[in-house]
C-alpha atoms as a PDB file:
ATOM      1  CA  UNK A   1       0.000   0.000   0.000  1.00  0.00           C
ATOM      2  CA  UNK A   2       1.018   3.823  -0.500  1.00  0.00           C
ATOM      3  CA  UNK A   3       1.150   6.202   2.381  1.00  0.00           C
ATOM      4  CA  UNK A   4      -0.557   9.051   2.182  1.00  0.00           C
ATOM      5  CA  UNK A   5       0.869  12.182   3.408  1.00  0.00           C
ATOM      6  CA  UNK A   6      -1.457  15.353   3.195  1.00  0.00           C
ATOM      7  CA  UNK A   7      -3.896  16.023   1.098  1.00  0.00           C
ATOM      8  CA  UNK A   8      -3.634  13.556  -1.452  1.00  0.00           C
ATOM      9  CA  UNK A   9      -6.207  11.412  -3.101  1.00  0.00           C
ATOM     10  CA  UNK A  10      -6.918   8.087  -0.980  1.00  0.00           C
ATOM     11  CA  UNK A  11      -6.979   4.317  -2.243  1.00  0.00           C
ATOM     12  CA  UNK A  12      -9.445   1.764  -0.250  1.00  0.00           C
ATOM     13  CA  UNK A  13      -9.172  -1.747  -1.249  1.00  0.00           C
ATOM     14  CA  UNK A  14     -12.013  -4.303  -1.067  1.00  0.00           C
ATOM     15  CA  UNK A  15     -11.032  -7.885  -0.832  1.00  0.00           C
ATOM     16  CA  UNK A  16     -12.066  -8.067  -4.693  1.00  0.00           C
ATOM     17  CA  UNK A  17      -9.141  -5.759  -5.366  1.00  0.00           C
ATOM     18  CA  UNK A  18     -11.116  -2.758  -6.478  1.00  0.00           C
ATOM     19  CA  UNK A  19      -9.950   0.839  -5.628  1.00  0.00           C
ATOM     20  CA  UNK A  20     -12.297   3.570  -4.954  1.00  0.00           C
ATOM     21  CA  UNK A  21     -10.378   7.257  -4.609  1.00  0.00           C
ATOM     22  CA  UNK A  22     -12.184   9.719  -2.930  1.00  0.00           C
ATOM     23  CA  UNK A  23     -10.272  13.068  -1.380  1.00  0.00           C
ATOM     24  CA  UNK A  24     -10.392  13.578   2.076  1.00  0.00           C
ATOM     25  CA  UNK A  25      -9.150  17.040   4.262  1.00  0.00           C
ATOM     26  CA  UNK A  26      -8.287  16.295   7.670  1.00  0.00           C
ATOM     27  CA  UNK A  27      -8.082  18.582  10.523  1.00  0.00           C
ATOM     28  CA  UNK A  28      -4.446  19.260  11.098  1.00  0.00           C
ATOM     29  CA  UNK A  29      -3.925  17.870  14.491  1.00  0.00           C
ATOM     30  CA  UNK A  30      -5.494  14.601  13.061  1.00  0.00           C
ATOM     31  CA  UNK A  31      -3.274  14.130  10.373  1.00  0.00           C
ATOM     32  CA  UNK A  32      -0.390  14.729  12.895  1.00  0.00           C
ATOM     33  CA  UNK A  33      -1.812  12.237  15.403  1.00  0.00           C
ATOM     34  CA  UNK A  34      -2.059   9.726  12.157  1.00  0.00           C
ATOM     35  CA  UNK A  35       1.237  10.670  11.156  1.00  0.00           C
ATOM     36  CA  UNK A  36       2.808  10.206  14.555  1.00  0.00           C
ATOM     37  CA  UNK A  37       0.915   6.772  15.307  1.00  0.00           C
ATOM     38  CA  UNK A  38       1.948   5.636  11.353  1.00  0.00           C
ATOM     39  CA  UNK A  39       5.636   6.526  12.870  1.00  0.00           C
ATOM     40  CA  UNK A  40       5.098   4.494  15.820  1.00  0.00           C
ATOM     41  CA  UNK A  41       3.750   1.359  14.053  1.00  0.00           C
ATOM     42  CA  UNK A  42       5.334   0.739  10.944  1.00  0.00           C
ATOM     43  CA  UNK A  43       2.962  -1.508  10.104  1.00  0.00           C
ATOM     44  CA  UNK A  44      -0.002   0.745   9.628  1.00  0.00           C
ATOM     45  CA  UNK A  45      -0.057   3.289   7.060  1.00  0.00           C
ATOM     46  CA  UNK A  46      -2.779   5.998   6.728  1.00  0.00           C
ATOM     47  CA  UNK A  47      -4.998   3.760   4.277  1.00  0.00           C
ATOM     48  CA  UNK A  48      -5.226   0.692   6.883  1.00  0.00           C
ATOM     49  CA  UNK A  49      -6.340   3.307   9.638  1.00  0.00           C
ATOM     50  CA  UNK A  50      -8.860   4.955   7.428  1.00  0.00           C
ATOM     51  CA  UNK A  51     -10.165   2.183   6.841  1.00  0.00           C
ATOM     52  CA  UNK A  52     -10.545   0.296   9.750  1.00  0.00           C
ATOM     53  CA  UNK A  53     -12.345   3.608  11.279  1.00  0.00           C
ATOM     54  CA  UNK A  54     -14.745   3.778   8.720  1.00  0.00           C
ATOM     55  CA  UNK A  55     -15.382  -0.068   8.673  1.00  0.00           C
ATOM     56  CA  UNK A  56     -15.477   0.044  12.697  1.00  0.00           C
ATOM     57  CA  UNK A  57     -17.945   3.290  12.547  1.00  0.00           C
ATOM     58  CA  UNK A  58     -20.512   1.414  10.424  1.00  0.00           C
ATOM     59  CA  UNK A  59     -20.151  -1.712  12.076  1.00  0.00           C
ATOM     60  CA  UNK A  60     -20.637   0.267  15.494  1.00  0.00           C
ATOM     61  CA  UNK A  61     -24.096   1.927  13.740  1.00  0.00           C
ATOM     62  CA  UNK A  62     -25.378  -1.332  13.359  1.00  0.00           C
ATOM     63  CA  UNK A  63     -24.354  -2.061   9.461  1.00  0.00           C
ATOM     64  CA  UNK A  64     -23.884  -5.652   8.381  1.00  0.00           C
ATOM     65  CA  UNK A  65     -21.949  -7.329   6.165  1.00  0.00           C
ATOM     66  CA  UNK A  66     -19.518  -9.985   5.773  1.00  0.00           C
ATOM     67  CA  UNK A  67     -16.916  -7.891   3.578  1.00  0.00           C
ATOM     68  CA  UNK A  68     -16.918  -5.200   6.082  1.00  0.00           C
ATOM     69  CA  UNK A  69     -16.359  -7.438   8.792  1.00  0.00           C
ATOM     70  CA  UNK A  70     -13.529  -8.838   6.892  1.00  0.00           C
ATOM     71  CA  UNK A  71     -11.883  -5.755   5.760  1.00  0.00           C
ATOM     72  CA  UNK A  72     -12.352  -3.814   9.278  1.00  0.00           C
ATOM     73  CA  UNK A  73     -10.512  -7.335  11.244  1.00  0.00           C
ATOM     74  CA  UNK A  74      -8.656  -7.594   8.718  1.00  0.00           C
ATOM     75  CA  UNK A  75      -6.985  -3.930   9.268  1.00  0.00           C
ATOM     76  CA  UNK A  76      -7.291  -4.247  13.074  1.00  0.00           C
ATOM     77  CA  UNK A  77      -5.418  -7.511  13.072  1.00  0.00           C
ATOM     78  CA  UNK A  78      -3.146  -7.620   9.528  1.00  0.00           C
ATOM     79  CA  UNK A  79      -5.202 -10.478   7.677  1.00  0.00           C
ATOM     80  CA  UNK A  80      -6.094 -11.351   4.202  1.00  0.00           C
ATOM     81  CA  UNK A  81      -9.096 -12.523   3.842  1.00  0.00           C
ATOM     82  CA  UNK A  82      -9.674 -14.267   0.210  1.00  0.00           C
ATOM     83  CA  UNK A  83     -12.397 -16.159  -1.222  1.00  0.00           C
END
C-alpha cells in the first residue's frame, strides 16, 4: 500500500481488489496524530487506519456485512481474507 501524506487522493481496497479514490481534508492535528501513530507502528499506514475507522464506525451503527467485517478485522489484526 502507498502512504498518504497530506492532502492527497486516498486508495481503499475491497477484498475483490477494487480501488475507490475519494479526497479527504483532515483537521491538522489529526493528520499529525495519524502521522505520529503511522511513525510508531510501521505496520499501519494511513490507508489501513482509514479504513478500519470507517469499517469500525458502520459496524458500530449497526451495518452488516460480511466484507466489512472482513476488511475492518482484517486492518485491526493484519489479515487477508480471500475467497
Amino acid at each position: 500500500m502507498q502512504k498518504f501524506i497530506g492532502d492527497q487522493n486516498l486508495k481503499v481496497l475491497n477484498h475483490k481488489e477494487e480501488v475507490i479514490s475519494f479526497k479527504c481534508e483532515l483537521q491538522e492535528n489529526l493528520q499529525k496524530a495519524m502521522k505520529e501513530f503511522v511513525e510508531e507502528h510501521p505496520n499501519w499506514d494511513q490507508y489501513r487506519i482509514l479504513q478500519a475507522a470507517i469499517a469500525g464506525f458502520l459496524m458500530q451503527k449497526g451495518f452488516q456485512n460480511r466484507d466489512l467485517t472482513r476488511l475492518y478485522i482484517g486492518n485491526m489484526f493484519s489479515m487477508n481474507f480471500k475467497d
